[in-house]
PDB file of N, CA and C in Angstrom:
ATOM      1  N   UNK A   1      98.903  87.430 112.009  1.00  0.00           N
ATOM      2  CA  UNK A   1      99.867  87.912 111.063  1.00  0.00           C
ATOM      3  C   UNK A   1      99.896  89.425 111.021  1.00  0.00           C
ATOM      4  N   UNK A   2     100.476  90.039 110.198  1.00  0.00           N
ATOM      5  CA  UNK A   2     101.314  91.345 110.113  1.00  0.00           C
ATOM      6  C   UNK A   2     100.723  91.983 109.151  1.00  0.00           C
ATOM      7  N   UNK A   3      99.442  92.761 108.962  1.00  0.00           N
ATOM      8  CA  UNK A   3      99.315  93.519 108.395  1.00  0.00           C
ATOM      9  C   UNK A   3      99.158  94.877 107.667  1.00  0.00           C
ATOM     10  N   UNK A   4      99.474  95.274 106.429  1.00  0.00           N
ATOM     11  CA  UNK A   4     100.267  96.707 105.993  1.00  0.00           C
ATOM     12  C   UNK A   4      98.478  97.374 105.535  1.00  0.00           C
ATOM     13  N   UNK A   5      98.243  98.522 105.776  1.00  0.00           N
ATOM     14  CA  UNK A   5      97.378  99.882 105.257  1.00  0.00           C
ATOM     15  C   UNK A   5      97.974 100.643 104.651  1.00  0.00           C
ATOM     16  N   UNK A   6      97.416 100.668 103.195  1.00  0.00           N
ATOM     17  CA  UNK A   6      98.235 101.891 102.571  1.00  0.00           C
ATOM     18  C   UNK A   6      97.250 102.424 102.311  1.00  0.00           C
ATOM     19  N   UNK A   7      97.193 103.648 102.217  1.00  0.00           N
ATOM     20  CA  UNK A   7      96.042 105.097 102.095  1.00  0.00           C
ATOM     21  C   UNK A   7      96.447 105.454 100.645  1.00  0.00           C
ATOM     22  N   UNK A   8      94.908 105.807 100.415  1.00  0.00           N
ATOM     23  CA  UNK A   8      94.974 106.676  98.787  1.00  0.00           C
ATOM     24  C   UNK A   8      96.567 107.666  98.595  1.00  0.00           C
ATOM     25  N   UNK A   9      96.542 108.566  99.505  1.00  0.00           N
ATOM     26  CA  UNK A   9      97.197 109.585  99.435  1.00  0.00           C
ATOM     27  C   UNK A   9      98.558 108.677  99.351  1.00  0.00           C
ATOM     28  N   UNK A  10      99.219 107.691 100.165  1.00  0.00           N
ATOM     29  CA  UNK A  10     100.726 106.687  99.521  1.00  0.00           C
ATOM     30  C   UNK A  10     100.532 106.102  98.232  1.00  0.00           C
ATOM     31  N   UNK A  11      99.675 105.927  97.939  1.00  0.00           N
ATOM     32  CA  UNK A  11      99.261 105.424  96.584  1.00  0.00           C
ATOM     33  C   UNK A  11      99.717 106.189  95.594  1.00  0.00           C
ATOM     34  N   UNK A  12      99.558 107.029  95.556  1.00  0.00           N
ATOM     35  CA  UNK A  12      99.349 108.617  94.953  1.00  0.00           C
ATOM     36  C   UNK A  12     101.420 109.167  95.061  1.00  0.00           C
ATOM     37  N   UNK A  13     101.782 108.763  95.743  1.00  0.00           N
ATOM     38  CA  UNK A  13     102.880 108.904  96.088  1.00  0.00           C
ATOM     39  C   UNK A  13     104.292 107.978  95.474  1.00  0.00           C
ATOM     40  N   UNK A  14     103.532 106.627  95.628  1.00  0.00           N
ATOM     41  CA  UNK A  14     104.356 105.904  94.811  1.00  0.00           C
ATOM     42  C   UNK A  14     104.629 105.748  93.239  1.00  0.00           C
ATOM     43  N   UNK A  15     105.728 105.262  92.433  1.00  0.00           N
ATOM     44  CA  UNK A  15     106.451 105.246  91.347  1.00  0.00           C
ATOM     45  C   UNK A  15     104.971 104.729  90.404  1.00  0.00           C
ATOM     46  N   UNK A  16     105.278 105.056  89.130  1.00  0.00           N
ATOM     47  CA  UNK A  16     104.559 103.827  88.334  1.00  0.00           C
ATOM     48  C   UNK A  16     105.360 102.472  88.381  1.00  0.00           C
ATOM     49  N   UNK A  17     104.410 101.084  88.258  1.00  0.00           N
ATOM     50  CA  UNK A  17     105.029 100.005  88.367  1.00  0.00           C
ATOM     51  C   UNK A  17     106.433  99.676  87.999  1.00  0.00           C
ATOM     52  N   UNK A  18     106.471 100.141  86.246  1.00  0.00           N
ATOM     53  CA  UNK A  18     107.631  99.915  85.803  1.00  0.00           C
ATOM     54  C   UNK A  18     108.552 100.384  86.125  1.00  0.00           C
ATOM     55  N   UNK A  19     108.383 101.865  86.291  1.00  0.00           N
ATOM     56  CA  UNK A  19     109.445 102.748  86.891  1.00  0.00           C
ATOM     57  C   UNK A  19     110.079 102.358  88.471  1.00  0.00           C
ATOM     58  N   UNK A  20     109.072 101.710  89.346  1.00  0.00           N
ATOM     59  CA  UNK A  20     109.002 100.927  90.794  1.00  0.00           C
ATOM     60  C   UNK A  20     109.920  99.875  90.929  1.00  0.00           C
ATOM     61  N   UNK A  21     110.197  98.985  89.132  1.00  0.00           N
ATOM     62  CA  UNK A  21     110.882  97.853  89.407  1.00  0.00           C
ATOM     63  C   UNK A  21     111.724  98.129  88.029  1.00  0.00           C
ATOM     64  N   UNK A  22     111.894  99.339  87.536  1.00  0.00           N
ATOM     65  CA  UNK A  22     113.383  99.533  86.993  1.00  0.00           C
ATOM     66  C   UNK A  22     114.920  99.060  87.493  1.00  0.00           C
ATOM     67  N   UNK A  23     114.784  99.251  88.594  1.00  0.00           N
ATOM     68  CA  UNK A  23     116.477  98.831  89.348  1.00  0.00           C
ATOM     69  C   UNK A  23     116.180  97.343  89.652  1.00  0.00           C
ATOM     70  N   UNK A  24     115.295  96.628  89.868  1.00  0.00           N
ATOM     71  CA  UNK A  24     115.219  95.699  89.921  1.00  0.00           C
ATOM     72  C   UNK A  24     115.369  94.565  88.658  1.00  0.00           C
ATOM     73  N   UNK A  25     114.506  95.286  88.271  1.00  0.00           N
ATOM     74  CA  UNK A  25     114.982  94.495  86.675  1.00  0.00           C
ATOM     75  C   UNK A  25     116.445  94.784  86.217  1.00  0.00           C
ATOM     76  N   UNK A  26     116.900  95.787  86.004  1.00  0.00           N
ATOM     77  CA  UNK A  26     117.869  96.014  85.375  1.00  0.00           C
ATOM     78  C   UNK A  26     119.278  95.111  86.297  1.00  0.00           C
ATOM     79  N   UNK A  27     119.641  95.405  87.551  1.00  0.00           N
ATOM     80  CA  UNK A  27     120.464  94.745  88.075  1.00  0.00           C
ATOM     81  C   UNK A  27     120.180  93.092  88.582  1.00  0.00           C
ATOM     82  N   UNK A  28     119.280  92.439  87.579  1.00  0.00           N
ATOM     83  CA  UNK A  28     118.902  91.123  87.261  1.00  0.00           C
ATOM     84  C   UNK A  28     119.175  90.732  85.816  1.00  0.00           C
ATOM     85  N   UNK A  29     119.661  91.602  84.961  1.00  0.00           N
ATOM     86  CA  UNK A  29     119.696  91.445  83.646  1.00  0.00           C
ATOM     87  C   UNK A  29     120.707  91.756  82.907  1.00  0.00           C
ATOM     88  N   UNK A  30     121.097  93.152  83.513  1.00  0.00           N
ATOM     89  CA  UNK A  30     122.357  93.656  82.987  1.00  0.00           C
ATOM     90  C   UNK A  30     123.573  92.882  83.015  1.00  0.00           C
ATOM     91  N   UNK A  31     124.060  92.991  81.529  1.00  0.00           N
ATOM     92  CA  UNK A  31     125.299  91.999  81.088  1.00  0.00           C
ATOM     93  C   UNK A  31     126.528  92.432  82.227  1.00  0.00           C
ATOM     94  N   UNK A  32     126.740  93.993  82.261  1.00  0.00           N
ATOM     95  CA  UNK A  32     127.764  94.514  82.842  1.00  0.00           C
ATOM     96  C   UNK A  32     127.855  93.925  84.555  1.00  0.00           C
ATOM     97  N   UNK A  33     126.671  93.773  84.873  1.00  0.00           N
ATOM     98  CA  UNK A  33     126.634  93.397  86.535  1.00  0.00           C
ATOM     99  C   UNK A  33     127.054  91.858  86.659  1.00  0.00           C
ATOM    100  N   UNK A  34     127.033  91.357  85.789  1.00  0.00           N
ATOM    101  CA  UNK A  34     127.017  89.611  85.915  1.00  0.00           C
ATOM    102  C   UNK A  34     128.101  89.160  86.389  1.00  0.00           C
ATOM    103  N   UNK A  35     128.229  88.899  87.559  1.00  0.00           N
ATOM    104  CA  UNK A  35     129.232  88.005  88.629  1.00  0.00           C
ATOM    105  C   UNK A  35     129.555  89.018  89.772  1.00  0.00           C
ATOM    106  N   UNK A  36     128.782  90.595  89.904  1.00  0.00           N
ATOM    107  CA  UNK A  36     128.850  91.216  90.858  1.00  0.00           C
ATOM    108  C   UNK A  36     127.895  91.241  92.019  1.00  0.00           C
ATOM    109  N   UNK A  37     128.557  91.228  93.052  1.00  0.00           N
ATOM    110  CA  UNK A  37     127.561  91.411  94.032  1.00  0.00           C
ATOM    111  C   UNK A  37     127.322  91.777  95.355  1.00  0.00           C
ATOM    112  N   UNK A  38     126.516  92.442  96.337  1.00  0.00           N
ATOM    113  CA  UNK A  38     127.010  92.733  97.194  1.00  0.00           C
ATOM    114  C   UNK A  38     126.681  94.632  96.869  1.00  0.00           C
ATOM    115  N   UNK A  39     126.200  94.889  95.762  1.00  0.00           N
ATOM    116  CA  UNK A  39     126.100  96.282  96.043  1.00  0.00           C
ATOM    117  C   UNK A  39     124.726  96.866  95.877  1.00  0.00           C
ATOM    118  N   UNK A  40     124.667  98.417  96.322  1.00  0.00           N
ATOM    119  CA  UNK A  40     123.100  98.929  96.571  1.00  0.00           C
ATOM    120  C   UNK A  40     123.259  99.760  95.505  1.00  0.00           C
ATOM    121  N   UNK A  41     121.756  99.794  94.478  1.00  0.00           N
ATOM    122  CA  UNK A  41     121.118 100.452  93.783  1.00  0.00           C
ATOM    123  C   UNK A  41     120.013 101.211  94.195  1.00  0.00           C
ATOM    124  N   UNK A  42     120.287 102.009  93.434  1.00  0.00           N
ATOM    125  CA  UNK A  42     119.121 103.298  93.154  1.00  0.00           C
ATOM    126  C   UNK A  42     118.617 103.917  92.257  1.00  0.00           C
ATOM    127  N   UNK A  43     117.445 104.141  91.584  1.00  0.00           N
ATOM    128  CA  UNK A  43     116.594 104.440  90.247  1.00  0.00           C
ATOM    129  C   UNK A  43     118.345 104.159  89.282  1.00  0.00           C
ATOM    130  N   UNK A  44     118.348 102.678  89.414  1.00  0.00           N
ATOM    131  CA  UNK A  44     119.233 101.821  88.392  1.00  0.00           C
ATOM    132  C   UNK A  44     120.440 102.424  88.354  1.00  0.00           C
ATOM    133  N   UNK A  45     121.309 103.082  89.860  1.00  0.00           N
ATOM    134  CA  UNK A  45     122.363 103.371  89.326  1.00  0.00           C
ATOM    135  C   UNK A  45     123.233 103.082  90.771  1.00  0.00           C
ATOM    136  N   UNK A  46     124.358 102.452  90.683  1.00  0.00           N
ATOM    137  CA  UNK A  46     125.272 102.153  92.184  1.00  0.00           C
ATOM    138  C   UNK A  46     125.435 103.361  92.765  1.00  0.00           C
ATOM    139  N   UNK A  47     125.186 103.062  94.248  1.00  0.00           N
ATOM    140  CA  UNK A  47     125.274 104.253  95.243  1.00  0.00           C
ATOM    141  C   UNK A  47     125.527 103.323  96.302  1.00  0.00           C
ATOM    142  N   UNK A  48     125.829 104.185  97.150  1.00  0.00           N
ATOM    143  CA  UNK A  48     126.226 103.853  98.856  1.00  0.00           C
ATOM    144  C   UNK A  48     124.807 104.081  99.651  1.00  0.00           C
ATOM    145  N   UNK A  49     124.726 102.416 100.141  1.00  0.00           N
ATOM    146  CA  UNK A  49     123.510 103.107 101.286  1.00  0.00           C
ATOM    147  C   UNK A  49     123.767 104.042 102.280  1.00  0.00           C
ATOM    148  N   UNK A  50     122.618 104.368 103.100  1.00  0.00           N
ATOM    149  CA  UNK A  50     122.766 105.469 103.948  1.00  0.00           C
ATOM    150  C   UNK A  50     123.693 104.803 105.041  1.00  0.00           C
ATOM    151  N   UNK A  51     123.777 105.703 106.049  1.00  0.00           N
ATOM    152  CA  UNK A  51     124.401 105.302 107.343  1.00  0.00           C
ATOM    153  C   UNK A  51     123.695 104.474 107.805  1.00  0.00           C
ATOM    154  N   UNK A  52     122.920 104.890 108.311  1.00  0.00           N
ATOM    155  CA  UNK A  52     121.854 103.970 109.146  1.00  0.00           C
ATOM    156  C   UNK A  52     121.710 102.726 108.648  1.00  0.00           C
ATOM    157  N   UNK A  53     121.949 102.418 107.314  1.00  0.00           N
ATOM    158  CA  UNK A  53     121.429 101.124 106.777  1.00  0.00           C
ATOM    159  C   UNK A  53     122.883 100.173 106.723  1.00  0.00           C
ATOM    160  N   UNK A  54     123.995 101.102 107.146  1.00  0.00           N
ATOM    161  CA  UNK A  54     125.041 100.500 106.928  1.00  0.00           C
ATOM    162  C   UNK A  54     125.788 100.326 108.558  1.00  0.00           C
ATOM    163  N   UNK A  55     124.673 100.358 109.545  1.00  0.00           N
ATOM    164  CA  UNK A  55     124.993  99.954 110.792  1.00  0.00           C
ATOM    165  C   UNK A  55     125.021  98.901 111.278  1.00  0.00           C
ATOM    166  N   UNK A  56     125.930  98.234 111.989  1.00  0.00           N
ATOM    167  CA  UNK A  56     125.816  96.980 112.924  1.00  0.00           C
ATOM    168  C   UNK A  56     124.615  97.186 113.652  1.00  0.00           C
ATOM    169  N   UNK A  57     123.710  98.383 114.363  1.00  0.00           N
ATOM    170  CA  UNK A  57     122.403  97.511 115.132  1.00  0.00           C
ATOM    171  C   UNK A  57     121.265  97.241 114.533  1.00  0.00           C
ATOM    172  N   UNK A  58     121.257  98.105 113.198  1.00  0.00           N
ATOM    173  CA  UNK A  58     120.384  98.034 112.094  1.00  0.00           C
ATOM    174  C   UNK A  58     120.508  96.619 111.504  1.00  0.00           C
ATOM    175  N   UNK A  59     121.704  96.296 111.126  1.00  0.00           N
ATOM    176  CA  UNK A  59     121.905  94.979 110.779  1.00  0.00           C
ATOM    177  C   UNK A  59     121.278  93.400 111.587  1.00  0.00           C
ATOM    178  N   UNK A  60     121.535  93.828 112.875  1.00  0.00           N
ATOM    179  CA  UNK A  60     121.056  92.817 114.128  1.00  0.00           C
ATOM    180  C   UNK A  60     119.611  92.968 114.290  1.00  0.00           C
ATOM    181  N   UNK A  61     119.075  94.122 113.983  1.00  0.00           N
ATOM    182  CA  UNK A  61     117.725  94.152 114.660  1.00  0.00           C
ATOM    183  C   UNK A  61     116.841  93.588 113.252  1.00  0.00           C
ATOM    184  N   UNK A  62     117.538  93.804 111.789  1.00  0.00           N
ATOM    185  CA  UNK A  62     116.470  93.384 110.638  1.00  0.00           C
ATOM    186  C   UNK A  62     116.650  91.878 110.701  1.00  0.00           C
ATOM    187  N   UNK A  63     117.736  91.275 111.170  1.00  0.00           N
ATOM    188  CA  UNK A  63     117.811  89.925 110.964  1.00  0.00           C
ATOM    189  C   UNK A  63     117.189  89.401 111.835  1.00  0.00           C
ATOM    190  N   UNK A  64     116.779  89.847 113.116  1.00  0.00           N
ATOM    191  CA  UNK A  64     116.064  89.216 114.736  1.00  0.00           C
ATOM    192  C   UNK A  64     114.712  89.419 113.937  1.00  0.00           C
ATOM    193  N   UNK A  65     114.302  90.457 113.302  1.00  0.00           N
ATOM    194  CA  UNK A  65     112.803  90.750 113.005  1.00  0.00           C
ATOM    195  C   UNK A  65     112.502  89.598 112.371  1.00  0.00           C
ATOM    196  N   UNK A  66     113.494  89.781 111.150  1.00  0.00           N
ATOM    197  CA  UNK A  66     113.448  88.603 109.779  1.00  0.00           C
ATOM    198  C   UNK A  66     112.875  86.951 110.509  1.00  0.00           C
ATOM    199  N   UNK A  67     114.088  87.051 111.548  1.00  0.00           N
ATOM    200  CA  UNK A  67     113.810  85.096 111.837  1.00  0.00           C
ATOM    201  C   UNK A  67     112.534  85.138 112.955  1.00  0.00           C
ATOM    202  N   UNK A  68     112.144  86.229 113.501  1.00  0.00           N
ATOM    203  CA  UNK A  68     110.842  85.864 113.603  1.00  0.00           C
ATOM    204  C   UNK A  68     109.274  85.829 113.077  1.00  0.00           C
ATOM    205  N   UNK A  69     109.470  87.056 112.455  1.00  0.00           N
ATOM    206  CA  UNK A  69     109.058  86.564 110.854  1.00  0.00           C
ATOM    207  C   UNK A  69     108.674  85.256 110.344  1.00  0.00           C
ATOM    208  N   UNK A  70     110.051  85.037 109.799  1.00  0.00           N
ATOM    209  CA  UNK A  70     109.711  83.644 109.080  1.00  0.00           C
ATOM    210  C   UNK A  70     109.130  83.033 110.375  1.00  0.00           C
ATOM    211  N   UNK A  71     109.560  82.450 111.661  1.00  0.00           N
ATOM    212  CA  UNK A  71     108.984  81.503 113.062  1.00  0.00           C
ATOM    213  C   UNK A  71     107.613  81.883 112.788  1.00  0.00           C
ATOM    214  N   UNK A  72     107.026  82.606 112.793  1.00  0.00           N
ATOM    215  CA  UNK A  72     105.701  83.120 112.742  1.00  0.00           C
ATOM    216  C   UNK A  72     105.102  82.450 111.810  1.00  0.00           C
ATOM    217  N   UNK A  73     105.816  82.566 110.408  1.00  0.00           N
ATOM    218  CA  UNK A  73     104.859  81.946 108.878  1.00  0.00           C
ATOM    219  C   UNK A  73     104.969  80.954 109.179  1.00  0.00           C
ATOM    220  N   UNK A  74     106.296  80.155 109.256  1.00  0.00           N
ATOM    221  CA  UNK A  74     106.523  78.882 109.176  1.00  0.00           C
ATOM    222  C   UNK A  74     106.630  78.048 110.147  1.00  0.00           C
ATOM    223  N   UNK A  75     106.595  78.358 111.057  1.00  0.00           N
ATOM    224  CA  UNK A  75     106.868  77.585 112.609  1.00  0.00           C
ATOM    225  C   UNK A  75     108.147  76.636 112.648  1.00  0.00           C
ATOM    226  N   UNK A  76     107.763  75.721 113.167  1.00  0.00           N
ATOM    227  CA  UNK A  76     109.375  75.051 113.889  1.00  0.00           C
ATOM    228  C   UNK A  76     109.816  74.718 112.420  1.00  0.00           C
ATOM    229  N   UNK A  77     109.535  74.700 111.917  1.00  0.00           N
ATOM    230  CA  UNK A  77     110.055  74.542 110.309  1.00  0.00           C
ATOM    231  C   UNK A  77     111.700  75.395 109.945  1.00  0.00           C
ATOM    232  N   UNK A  78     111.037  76.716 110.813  1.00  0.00           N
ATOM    233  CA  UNK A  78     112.287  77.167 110.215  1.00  0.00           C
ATOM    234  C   UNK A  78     114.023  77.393 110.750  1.00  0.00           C
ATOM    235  N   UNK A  79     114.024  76.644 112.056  1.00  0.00           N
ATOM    236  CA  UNK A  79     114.783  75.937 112.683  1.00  0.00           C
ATOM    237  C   UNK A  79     115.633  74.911 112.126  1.00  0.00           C
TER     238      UNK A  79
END
């Protein structure tokens, strides 16, 4: 399997928890968002992803990663 190292110093770098899963919570809860979907947030506020994230090979290469990925956890299962 696939495993992540994070060093003191990223530690040190990242949000406090709550503040980490502010946009998350909020665009799970918020009355105003309810039946929208399809868009990218940021410290809880709609924005446009970057370019890069809004590319066709970017798109192809996270989904090839993704289904092997899952093949990996789950095996022929996920077929």
């Amino acid at each position: 399997g696939s495993a992540v190292l994070v060093s003191n110093t990223t530690w040190a770098a990242l949000p406090p928890i709550q503040q980490g899963a502010a946009t998350t919570v909020y665009c799970g809860t918020a009355a105003e968002l309810e039946g929208l979907g399809g868009m990218y947030f940021n410290n809880c506020c709609r924005c446009l992803p970057s370019q890069q994230a809004q590319g066709d090979a970017t798109a192809t290469a996270l989904w090839e990663l993704s289904e092997r990925l899952i093949q990996e956890r789950i095996g022929s299962q996920a077929k």
